[in-house]
Protein backbone atom coordinates (compact mmCIF):
# COMPACT_ATOMS: atom_id res chain seq x y z
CA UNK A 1 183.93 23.53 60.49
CA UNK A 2 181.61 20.46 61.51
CA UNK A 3 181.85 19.28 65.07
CA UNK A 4 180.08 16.28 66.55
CA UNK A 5 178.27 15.98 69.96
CA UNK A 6 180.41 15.08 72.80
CA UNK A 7 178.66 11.58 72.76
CA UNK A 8 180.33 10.62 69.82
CA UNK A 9 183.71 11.07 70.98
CA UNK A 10 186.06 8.12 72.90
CA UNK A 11 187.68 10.69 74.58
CA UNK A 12 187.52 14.50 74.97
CA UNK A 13 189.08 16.55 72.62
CA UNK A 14 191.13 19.45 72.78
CA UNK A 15 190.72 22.31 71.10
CA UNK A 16 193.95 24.95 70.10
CA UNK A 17 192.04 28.57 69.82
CA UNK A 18 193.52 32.12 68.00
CA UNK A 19 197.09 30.63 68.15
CA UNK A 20 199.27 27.92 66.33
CA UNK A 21 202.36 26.50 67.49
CA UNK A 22 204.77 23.85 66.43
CA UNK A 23 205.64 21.29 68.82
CA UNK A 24 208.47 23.07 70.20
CA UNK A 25 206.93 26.28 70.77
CA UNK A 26 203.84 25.19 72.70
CA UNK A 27 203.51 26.45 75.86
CA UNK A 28 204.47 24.08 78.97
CA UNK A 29 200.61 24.32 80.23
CA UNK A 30 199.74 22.60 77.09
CA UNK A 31 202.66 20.08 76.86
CA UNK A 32 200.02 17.32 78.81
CA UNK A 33 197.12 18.36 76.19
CA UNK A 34 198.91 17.97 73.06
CA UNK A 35 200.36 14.93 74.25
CA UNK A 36 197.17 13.17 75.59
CA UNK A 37 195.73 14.38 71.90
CA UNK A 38 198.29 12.77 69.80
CA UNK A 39 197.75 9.54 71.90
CA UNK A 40 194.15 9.74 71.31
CA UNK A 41 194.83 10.28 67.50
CA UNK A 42 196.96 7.41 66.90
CA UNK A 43 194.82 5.09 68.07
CA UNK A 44 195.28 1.97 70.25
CA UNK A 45 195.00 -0.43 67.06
CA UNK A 46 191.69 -2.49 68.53
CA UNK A 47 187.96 -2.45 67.66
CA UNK A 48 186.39 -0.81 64.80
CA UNK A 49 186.45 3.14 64.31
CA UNK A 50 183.79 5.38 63.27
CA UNK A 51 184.60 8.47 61.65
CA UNK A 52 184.30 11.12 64.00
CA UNK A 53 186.91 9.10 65.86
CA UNK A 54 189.66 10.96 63.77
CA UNK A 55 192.12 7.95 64.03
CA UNK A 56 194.74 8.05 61.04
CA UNK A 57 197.18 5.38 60.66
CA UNK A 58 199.10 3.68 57.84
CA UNK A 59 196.87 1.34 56.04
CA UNK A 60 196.22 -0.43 52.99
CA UNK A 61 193.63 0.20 50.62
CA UNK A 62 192.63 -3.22 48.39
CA UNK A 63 189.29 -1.55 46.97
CA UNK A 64 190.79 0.73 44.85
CA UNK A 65 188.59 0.01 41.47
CA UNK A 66 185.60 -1.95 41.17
CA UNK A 67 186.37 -5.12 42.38
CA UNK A 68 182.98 -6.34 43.20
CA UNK A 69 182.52 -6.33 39.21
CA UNK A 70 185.61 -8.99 39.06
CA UNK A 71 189.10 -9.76 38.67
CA UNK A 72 189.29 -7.45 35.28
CA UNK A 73 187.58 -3.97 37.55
CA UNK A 74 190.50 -4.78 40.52
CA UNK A 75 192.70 -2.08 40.87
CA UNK A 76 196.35 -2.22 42.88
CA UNK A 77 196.65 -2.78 46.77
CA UNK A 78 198.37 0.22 48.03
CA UNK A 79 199.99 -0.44 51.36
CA UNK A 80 202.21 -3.55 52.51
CA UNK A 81 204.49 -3.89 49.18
CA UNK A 82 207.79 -2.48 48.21
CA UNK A 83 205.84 -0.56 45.25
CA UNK A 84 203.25 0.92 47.50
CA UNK A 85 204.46 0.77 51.25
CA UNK A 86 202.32 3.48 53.04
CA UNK A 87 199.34 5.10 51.97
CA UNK A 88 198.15 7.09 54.77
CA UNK A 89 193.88 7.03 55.39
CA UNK A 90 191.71 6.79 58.17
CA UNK A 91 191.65 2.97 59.62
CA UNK A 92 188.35 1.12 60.58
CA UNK A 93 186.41 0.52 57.89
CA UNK A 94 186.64 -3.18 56.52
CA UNK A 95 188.90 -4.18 54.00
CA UNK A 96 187.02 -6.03 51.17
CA UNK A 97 187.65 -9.64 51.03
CA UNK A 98 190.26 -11.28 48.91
CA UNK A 99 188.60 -11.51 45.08
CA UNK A 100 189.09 -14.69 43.55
């Protein structure tokens, strides 16, 4: 397990010791901490992320391939189509220009 200094963290994080439990089992002490960490999680949507921000969200991906190389290296834009409609990946990172 890697973990990165508190300074690189928005907010704290939470951490769930020796014991698992589903959402309905969790103890009502912890109700407010699982919440506030699923908040934190999903992400508000603005700014860019880095990756120890641990955001996930539905996004496309339009760099699948080569596509620096040209329009013959471009590979399919997962996300946003009836063929594709959700890949799941960690937002923030830009999204390559449209190739022409």
């Amino acid at each position: 397990m890697y973990i990165h200094t508190l300074m690189q963290f928005m907010t704290e994080h939470f951490f769930y010791m020796m014991q698992t439990w589903l959402p309905s089992e969790t103890t009502v002490k912890l109700h407010r901490y699982r919440k506030e960490e699923l908040l934190n999680l999903r992400g508000n949507g603005i700014g860019k992320l880095d990756e120890w921000d641990k955001v996930y969200d539905y996004a496309y991906y339009n760099d699948l391939g080569e596509p620096k190389k040209g329009s013959t290296y471009v590979g399919p834009i997962l996300g946003g189509s009836t063929k594709y409609p959700y890949p799941y990946n960690i937002v923030g990172y830009e999204k390559l220009k449209a190739i022409k």
